[in-house]
Every structure is written in C-alpha cells, then in structure tokens.
N, C-alpha and C. Protein backbone atom coordinates (compact mmCIF):
# COMPACT_ATOMS: atom_id res chain seq x y z
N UNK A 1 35.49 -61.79 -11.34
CA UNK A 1 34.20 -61.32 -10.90
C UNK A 1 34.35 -60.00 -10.15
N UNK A 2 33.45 -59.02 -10.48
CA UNK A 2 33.50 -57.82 -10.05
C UNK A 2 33.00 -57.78 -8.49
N UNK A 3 33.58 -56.87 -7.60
CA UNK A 3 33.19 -56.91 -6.06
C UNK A 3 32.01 -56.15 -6.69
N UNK A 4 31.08 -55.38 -5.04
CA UNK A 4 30.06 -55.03 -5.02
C UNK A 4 30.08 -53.53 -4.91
N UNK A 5 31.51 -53.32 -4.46
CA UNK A 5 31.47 -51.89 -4.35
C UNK A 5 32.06 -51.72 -6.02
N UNK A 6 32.63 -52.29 -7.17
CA UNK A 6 32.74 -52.10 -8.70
C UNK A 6 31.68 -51.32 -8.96
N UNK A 7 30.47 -52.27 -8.59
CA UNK A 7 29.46 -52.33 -9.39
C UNK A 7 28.89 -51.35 -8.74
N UNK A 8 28.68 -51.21 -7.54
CA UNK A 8 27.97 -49.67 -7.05
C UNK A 8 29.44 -48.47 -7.82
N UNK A 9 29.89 -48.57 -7.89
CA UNK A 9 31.07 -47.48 -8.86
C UNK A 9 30.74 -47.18 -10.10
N UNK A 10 30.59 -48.49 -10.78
CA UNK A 10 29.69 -48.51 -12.21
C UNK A 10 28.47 -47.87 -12.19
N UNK A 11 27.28 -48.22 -11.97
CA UNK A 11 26.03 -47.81 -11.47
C UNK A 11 26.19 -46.15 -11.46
N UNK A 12 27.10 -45.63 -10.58
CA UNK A 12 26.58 -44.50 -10.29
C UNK A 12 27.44 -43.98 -11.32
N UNK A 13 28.87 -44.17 -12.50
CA UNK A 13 29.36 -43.47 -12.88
C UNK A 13 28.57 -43.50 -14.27
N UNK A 14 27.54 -44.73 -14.45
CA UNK A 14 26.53 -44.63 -15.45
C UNK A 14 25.22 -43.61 -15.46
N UNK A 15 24.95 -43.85 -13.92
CA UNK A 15 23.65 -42.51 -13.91
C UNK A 15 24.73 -41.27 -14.04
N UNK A 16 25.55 -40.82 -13.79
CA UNK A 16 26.44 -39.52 -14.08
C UNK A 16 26.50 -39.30 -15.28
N UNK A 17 26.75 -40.14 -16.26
CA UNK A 17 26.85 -40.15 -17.83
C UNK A 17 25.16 -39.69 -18.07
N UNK A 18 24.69 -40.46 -17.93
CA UNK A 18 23.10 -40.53 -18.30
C UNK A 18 22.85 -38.84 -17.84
N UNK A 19 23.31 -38.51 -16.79
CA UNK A 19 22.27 -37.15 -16.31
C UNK A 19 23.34 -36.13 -17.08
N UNK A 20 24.46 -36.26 -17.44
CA UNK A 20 25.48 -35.19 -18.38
C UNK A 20 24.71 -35.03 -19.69
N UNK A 21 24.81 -36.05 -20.12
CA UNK A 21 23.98 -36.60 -21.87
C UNK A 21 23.00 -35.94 -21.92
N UNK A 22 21.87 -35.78 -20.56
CA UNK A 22 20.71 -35.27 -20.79
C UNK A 22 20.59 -33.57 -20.66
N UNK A 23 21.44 -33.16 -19.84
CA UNK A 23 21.93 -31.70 -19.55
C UNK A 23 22.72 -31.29 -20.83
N UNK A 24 23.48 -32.20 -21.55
CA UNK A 24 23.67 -31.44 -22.67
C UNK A 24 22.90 -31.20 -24.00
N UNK A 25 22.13 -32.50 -23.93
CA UNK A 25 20.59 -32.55 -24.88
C UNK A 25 19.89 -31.30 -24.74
N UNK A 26 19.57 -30.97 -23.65
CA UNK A 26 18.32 -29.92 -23.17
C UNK A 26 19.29 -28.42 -23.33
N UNK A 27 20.45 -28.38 -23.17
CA UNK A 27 21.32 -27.14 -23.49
C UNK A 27 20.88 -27.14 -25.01
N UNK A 28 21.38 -28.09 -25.73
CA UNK A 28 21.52 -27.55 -27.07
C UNK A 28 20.18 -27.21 -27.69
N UNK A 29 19.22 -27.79 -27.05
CA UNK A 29 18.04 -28.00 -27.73
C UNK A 29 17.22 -26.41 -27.31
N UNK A 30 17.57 -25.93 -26.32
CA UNK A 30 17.43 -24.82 -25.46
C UNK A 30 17.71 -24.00 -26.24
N UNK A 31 19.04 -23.55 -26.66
CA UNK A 31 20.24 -23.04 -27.09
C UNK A 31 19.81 -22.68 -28.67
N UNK A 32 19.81 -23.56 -29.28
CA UNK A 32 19.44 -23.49 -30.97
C UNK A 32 17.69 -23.31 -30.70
N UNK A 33 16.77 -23.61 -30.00
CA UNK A 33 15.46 -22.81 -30.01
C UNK A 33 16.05 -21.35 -30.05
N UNK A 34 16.62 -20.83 -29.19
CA UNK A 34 16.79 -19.58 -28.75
C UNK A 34 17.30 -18.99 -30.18
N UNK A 35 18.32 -19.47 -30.46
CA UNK A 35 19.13 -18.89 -31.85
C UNK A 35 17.81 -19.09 -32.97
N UNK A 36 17.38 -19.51 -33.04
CA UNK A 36 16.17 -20.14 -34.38
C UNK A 36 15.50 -18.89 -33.99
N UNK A 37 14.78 -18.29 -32.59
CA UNK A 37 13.99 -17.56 -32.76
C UNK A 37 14.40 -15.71 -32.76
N UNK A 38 15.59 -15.59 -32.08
CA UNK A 38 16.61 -14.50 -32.48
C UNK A 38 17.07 -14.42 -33.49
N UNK A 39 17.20 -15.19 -34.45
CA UNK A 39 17.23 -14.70 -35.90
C UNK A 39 16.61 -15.08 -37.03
N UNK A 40 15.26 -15.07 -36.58
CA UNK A 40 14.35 -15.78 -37.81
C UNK A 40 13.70 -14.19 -38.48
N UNK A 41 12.79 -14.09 -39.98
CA UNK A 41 12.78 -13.50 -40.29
C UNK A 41 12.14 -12.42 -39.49
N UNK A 42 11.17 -12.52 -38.85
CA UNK A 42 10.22 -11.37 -38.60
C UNK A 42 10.80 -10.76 -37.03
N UNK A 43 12.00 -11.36 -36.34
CA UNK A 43 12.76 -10.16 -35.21
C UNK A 43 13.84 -9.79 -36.30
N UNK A 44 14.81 -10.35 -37.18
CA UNK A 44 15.68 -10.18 -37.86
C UNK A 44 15.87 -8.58 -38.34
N UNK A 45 14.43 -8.65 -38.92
CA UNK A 45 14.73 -6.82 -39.13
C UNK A 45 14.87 -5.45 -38.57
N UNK A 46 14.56 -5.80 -36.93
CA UNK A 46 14.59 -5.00 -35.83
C UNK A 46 16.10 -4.76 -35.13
N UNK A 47 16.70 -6.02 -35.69
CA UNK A 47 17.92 -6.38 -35.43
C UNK A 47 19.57 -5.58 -35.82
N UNK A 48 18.58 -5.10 -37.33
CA UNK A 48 19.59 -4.58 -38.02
C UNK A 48 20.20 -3.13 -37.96
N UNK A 49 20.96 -2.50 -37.63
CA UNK A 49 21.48 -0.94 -37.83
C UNK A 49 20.76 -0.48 -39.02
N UNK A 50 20.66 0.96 -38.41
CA UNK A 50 20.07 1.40 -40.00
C UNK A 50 21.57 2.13 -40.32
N UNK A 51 21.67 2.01 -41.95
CA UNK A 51 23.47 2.48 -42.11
C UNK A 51 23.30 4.06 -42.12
N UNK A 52 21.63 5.11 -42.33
CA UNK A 52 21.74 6.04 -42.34
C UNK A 52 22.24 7.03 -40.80
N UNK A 53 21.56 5.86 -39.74
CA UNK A 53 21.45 7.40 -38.68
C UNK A 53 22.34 6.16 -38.09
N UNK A 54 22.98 5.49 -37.88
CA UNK A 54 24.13 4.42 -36.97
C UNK A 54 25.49 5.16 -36.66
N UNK A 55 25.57 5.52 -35.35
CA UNK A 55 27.27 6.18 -35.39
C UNK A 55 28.31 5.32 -35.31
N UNK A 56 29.37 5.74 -35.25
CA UNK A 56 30.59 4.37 -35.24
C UNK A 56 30.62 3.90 -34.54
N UNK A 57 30.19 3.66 -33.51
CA UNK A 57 30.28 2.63 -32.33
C UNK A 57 29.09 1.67 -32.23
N UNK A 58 27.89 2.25 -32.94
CA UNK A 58 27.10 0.90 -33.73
C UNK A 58 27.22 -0.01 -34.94
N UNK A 59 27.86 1.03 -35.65
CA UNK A 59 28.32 0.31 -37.06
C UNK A 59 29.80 -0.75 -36.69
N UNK A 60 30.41 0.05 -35.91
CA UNK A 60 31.39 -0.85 -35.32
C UNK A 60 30.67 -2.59 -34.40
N UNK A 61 29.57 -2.25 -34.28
CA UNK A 61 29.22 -3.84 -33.44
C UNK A 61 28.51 -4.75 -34.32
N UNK A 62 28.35 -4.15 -35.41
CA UNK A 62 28.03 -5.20 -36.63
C UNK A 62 29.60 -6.16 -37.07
N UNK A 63 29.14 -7.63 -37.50
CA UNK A 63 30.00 -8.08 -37.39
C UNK A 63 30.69 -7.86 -38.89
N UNK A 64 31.85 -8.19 -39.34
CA UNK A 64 33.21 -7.39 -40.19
C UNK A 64 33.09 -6.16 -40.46
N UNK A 65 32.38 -5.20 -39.31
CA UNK A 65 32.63 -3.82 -39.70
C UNK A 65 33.21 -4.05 -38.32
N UNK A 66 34.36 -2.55 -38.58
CA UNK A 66 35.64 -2.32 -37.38
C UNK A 66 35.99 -0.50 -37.92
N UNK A 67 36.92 -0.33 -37.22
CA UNK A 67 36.95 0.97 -37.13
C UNK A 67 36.82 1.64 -38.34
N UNK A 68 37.83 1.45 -39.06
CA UNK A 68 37.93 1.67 -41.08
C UNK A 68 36.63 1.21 -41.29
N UNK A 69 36.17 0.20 -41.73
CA UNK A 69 35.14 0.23 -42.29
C UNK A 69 34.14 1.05 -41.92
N UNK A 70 33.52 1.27 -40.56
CA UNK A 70 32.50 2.41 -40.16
C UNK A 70 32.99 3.44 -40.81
N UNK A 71 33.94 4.23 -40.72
CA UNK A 71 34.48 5.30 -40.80
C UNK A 71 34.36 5.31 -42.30
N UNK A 72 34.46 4.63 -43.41
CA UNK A 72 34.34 4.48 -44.83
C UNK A 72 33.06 4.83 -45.22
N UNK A 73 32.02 4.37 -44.13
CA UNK A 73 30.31 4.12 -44.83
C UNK A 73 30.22 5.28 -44.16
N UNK A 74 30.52 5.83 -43.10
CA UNK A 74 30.17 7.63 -42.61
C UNK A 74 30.41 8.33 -43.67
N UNK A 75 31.53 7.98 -43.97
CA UNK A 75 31.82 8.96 -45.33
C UNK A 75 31.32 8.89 -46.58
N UNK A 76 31.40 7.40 -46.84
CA UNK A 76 30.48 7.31 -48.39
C UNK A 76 28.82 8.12 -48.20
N UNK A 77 27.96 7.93 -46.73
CA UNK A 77 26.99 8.54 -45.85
C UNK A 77 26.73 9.99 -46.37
N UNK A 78 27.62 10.64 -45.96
CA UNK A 78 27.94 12.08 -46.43
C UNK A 78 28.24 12.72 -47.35
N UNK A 79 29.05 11.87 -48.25
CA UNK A 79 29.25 12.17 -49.95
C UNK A 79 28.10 12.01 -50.29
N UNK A 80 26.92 11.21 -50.33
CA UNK A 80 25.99 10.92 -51.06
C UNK A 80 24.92 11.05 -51.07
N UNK A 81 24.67 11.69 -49.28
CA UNK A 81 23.85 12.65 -48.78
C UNK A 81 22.40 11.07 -48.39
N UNK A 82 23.19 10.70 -47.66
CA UNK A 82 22.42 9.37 -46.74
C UNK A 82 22.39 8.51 -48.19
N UNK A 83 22.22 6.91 -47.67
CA UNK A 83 22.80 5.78 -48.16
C UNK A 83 21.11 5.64 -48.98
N UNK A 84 20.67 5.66 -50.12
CA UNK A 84 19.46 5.01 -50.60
C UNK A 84 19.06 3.96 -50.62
N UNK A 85 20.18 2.98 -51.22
CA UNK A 85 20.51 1.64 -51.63
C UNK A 85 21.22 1.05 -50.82
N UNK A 86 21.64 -0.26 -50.23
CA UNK A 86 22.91 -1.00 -49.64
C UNK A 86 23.76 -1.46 -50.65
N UNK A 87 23.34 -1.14 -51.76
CA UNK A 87 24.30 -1.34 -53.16
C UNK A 87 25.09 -0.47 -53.10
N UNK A 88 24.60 0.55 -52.75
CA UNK A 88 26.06 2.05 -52.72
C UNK A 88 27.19 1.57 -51.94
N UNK A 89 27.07 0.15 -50.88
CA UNK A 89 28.57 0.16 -50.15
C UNK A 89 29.25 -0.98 -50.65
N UNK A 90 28.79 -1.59 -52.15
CA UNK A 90 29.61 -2.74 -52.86
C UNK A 90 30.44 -3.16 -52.80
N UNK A 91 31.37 -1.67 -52.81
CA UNK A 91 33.19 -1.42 -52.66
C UNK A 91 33.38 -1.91 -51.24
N UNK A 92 32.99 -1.46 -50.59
CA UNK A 92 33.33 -1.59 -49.14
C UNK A 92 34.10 -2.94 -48.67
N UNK A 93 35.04 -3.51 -48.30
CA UNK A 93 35.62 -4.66 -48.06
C UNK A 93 34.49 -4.95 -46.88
N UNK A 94 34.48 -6.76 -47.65
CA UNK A 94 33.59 -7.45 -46.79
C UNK A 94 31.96 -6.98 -46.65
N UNK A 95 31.68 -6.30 -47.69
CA UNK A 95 30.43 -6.05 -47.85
C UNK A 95 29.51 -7.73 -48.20
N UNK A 96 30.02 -7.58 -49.23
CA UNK A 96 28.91 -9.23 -48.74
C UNK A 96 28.67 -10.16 -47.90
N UNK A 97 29.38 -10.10 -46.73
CA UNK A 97 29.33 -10.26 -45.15
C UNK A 97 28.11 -9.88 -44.25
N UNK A 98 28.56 -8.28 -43.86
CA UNK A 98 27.79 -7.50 -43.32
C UNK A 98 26.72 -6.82 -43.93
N UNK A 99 26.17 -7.08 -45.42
CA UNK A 99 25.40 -6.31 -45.65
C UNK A 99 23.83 -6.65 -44.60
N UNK A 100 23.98 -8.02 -44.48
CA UNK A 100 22.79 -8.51 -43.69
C UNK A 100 22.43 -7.85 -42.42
N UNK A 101 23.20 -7.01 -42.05
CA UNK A 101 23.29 -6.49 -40.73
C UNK A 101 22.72 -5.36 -40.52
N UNK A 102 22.89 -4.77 -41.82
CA UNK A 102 22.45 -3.61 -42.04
C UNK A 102 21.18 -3.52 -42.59
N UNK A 103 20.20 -1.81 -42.48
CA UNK A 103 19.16 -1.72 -43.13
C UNK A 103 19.38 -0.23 -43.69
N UNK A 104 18.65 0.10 -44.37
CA UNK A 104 18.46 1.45 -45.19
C UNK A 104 16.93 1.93 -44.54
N UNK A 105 17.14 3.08 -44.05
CA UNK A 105 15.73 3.70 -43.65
C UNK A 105 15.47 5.41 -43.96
C-alpha cells in the first residue's frame, strides 16, 4: 500500500505531465498555424526574390542557393540580359529545389 506522501508525489507528477502535454499541444498547434499562414499561397509570392534585381547576398538566403550558385544566375542574368523565364536556370544545380523561391519580374 502506497503512503500518502506516494500519492501526493503521483498527483502532482501527473498534473506536471498533464500541463507539459498541454504546452506542447498549444506550441504545435500555434507553430504549424503560423507556418500554414507564412506560406500559403497569397503571402507566398511576396516571399519570393525576384532573380532579376536580387544581389548575392539575397540570392544567397534562398534555400540551395550558396555562393556558386548566386554567382552562376548573376551571370546567366547578364548573358541574357535579365532572366524572362525561370526555365532559363534549368541547368543550374538544384534548380528544381529553389526554383520556388524565386520570381521573375
């Protein structure tokens, strides 16, 4: 048979569980609202670099673009006399990644 101080031990290490469970419920639920509404369609496009006027240190914070790659689309940029299409960076490693990131304007 359990003493009385067990059971006041139990008790409270159950409301501790109970109030964790619920703090992590309300995080996630918090958390993925937030993400659902930061990248749903209609902020999504405000979101994106444009690949024409973006310097390397924006094109660099898109995610799988890094130093080489910016430095590739500046240049393809300039050969082609600004980007028309996001089809023009096909070649580009990891283009079907990051194309989402990007916009044409």
């Amino acid at each position: 048979m359990k003493s009385t101080g067990e059971k006041d031990l139990n008790k409270e290490l159950l409301k501790l569980q109970v109030a964790l469970f619920t703090a992590v419920v309300l995080f996630s639920v918090s958390f993925f609202t937030g993400f659902i509404l930061l990248y749903s369609e209609g902020s999504s496009k405000s979101l994106k670099i444009n690949v024409n006027s973006g310097d390397i240190l924006q094109l660099k914070k898109v995610p799988y673009i890094g130093e080489k790659t910016a430095k590739k689309i500046i240049r393809i940029r300039e050969e082609k006399n600004g980007i028309k299409n996001l089809n023009q960076l096909k070649d580009v490693k990891y283009y079907r990644r990051f194309k989402y990131f990007l916009k044409v304007e």
